[in-house]
C-alpha atoms as a PDB file:
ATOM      1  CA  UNK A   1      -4.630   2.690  15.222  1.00  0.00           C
ATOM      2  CA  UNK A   2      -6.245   5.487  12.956  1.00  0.00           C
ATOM      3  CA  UNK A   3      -8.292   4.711  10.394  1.00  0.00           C
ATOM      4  CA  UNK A   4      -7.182   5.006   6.197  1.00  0.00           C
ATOM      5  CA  UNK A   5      -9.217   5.648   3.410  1.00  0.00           C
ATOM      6  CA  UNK A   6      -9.787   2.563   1.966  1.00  0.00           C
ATOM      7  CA  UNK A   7     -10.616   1.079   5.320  1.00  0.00           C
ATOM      8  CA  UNK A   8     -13.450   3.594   5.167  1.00  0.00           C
ATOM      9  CA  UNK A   9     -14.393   3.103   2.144  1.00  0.00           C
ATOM     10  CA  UNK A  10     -15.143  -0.884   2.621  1.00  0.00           C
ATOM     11  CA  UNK A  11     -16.923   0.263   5.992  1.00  0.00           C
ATOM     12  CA  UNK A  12     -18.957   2.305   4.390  1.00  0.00           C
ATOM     13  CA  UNK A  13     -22.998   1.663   4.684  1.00  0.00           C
ATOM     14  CA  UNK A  14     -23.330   3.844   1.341  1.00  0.00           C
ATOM     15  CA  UNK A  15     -21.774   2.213  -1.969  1.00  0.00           C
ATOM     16  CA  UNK A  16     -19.328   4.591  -2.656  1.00  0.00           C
ATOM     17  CA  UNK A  17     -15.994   4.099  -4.538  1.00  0.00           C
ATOM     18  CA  UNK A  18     -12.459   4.202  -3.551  1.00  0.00           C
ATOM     19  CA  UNK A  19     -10.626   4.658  -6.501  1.00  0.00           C
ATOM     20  CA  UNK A  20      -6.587   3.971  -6.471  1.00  0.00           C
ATOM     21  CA  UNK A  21      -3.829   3.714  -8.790  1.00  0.00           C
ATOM     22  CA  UNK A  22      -1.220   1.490  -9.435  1.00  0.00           C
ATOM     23  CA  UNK A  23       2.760   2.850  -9.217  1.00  0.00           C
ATOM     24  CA  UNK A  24       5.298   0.062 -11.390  1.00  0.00           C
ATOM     25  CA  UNK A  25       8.034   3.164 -11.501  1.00  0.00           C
ATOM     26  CA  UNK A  26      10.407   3.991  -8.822  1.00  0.00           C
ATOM     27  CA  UNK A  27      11.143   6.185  -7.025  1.00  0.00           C
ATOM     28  CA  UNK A  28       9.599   9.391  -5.334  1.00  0.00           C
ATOM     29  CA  UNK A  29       9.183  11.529  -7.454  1.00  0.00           C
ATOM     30  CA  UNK A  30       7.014   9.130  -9.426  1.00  0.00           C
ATOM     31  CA  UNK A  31       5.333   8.352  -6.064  1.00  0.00           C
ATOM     32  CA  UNK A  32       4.676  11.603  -5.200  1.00  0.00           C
ATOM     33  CA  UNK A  33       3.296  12.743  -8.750  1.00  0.00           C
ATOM     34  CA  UNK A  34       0.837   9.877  -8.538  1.00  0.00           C
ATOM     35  CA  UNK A  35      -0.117  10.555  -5.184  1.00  0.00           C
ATOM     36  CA  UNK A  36      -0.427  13.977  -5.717  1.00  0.00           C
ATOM     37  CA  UNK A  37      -2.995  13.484  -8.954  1.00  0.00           C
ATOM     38  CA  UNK A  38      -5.923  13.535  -7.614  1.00  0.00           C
ATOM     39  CA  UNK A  39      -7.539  14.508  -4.302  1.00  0.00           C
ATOM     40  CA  UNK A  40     -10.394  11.299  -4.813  1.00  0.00           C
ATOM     41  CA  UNK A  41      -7.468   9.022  -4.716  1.00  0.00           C
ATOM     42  CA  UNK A  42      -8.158   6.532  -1.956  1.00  0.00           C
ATOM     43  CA  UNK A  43      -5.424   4.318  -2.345  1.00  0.00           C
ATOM     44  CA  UNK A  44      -2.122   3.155  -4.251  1.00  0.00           C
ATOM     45  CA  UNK A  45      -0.694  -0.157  -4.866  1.00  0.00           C
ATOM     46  CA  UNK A  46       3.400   0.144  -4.711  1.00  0.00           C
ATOM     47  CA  UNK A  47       3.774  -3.281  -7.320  1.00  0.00           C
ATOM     48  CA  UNK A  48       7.245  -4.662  -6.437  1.00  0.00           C
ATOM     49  CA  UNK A  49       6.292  -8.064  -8.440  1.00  0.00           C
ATOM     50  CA  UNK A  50       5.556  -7.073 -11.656  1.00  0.00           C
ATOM     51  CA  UNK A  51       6.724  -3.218 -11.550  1.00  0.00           C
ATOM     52  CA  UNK A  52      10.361  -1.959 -11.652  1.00  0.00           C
ATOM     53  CA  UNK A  53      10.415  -1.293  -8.083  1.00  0.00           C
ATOM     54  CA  UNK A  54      12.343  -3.063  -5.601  1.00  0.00           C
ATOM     55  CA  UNK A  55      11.019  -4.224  -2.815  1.00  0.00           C
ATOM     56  CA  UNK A  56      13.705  -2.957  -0.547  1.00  0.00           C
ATOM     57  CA  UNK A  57      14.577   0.068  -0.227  1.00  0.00           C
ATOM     58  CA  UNK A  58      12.420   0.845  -3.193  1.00  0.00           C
ATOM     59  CA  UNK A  59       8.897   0.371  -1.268  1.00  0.00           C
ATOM     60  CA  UNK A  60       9.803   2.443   1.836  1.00  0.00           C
ATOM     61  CA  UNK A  61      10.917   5.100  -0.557  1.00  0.00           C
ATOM     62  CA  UNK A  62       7.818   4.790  -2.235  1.00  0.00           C
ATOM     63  CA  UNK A  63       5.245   4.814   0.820  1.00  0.00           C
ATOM     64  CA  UNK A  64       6.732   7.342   2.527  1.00  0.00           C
ATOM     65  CA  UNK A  65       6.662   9.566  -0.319  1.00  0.00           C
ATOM     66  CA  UNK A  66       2.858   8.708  -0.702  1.00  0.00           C
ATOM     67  CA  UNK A  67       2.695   9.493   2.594  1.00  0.00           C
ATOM     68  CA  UNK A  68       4.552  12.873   2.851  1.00  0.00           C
ATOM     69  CA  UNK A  69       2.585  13.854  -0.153  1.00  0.00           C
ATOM     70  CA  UNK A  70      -0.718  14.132   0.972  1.00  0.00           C
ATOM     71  CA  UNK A  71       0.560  15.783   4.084  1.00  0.00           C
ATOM     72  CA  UNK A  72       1.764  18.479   2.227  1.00  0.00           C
ATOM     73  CA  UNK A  73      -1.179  19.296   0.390  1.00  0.00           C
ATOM     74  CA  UNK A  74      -3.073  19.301   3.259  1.00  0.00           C
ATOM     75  CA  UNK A  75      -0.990  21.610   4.790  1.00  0.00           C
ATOM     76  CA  UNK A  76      -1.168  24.298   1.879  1.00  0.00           C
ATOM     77  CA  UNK A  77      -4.894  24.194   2.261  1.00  0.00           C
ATOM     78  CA  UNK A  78      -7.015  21.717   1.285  1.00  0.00           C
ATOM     79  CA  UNK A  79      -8.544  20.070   4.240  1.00  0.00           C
ATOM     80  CA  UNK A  80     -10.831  17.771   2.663  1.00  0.00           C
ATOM     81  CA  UNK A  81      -7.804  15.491   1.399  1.00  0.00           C
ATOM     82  CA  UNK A  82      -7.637  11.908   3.247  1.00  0.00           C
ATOM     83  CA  UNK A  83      -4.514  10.125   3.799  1.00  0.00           C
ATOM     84  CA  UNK A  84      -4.129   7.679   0.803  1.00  0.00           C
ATOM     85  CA  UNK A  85      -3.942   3.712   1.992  1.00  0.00           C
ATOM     86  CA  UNK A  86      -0.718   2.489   0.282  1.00  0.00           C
ATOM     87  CA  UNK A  87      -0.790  -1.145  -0.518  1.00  0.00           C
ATOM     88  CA  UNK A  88       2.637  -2.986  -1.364  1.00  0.00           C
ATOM     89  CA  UNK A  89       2.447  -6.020  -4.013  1.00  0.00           C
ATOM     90  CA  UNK A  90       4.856  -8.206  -3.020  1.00  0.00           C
ATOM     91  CA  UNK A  91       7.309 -10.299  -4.867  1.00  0.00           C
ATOM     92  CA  UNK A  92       6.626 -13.801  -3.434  1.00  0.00           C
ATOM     93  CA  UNK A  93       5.959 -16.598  -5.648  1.00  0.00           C
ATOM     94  CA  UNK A  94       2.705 -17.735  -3.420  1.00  0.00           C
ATOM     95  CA  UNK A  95       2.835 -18.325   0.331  1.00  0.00           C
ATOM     96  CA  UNK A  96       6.652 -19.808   1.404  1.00  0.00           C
ATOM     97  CA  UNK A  97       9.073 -19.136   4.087  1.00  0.00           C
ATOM     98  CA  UNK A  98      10.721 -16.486   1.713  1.00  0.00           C
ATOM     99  CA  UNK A  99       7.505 -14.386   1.903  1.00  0.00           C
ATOM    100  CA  UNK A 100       7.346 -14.174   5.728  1.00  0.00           C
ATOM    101  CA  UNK A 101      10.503 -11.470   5.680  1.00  0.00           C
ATOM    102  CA  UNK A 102       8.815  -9.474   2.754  1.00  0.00           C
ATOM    103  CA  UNK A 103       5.581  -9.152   3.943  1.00  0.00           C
ATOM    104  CA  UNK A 104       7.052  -8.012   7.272  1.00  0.00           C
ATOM    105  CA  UNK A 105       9.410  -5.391   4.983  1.00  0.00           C
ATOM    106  CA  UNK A 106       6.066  -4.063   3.291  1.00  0.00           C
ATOM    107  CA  UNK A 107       4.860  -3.550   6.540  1.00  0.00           C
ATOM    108  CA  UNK A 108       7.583  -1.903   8.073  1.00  0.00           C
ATOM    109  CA  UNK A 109       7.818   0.392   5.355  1.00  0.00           C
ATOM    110  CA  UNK A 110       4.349   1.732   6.346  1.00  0.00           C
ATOM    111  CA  UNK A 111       2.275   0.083   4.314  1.00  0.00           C
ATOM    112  CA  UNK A 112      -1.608  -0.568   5.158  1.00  0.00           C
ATOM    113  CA  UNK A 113      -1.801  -3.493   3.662  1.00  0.00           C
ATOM    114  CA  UNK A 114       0.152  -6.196   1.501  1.00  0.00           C
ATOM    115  CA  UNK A 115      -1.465  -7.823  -1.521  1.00  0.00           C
ATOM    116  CA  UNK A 116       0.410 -11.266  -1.741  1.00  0.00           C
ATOM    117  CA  UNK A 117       0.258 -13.144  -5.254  1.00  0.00           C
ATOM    118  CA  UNK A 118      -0.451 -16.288  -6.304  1.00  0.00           C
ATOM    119  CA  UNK A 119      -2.133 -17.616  -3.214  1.00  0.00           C
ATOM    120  CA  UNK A 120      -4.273 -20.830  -4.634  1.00  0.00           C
ATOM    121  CA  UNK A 121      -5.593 -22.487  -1.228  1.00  0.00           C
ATOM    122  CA  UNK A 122      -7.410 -21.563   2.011  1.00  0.00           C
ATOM    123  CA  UNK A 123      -5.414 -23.203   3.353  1.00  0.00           C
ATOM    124  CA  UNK A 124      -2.616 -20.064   3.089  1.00  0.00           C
ATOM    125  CA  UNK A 125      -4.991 -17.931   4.486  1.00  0.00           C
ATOM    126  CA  UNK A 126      -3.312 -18.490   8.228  1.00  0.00           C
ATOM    127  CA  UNK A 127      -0.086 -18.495   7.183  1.00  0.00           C
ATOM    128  CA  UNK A 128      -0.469 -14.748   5.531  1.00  0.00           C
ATOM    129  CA  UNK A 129      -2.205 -13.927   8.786  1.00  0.00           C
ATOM    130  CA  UNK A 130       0.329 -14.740  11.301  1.00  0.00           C
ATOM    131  CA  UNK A 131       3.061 -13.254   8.834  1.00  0.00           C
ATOM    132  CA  UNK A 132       1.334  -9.875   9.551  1.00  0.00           C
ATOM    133  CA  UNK A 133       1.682  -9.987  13.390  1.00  0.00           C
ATOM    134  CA  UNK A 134       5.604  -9.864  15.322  1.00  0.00           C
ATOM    135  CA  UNK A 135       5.704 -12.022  17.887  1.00  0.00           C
END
């Protein structure tokens, strides 16, 4: 599994910064602007709960733009550019058998990681863990 840039930056032994942004408009376009903005982005939340993007097939359309976008600019010359770590939000309403299939979906859409809302007990902890895992 290759490494991402936020990934990095939390292993890092220096204190350095990953600064990200936070997409709430479709589509890619949008994605790809944002992505695109700066070349110390290290990551993107994709916020299908609160942001007008759906979580399917909005968020696959979203990521893979992010994706495809820093590809591109490293391919017209700037080799210092890292690929971004795109993060979904999901829409759950805290940890239920509904967010099991959209946590999967986040992930399938290429995310790096999921940031799941409203979880208020440790006790959700393994339940997000083993959602992130096919069996």
């Amino acid at each position: 599994m290759t490494s991402h840039a936020l990934l990095t930056a939390f292993k890092a032994t220096t204190r350095t910064p990953a600064f990200g942004a936070w997409l709430t408009l479709p589509g890619i376009f949008h994605a790809r602007t944002v992505a695109q903005a700066s070349p110390h982005l290290s990551w993107i939340v994709v916020d299908c709960e609160h942001g007008l993007i759906p979580l399917v097939p909005g968020a696959a359309e979203c990521v893979s733009a992010i994706q495809n976008a820093r590809v591109s600019t490293s391919i017209t010359g700037d080799a210092n550019v890292e690929p971004l770590s795109t993060i979904v939000r999901i829409p759950a309403t805290g940890v239920t058998a509904s967010s099991s299939w959209q946590i999967k979906q986040a992930l399938d859409a290429g995310a790096r990681g999921v940031l799941v809302p409203l979880v208020r007990l440790h006790i959700h902890n393994p339940c997000i863990h083993s959602d992130q895992y096919f069996v």
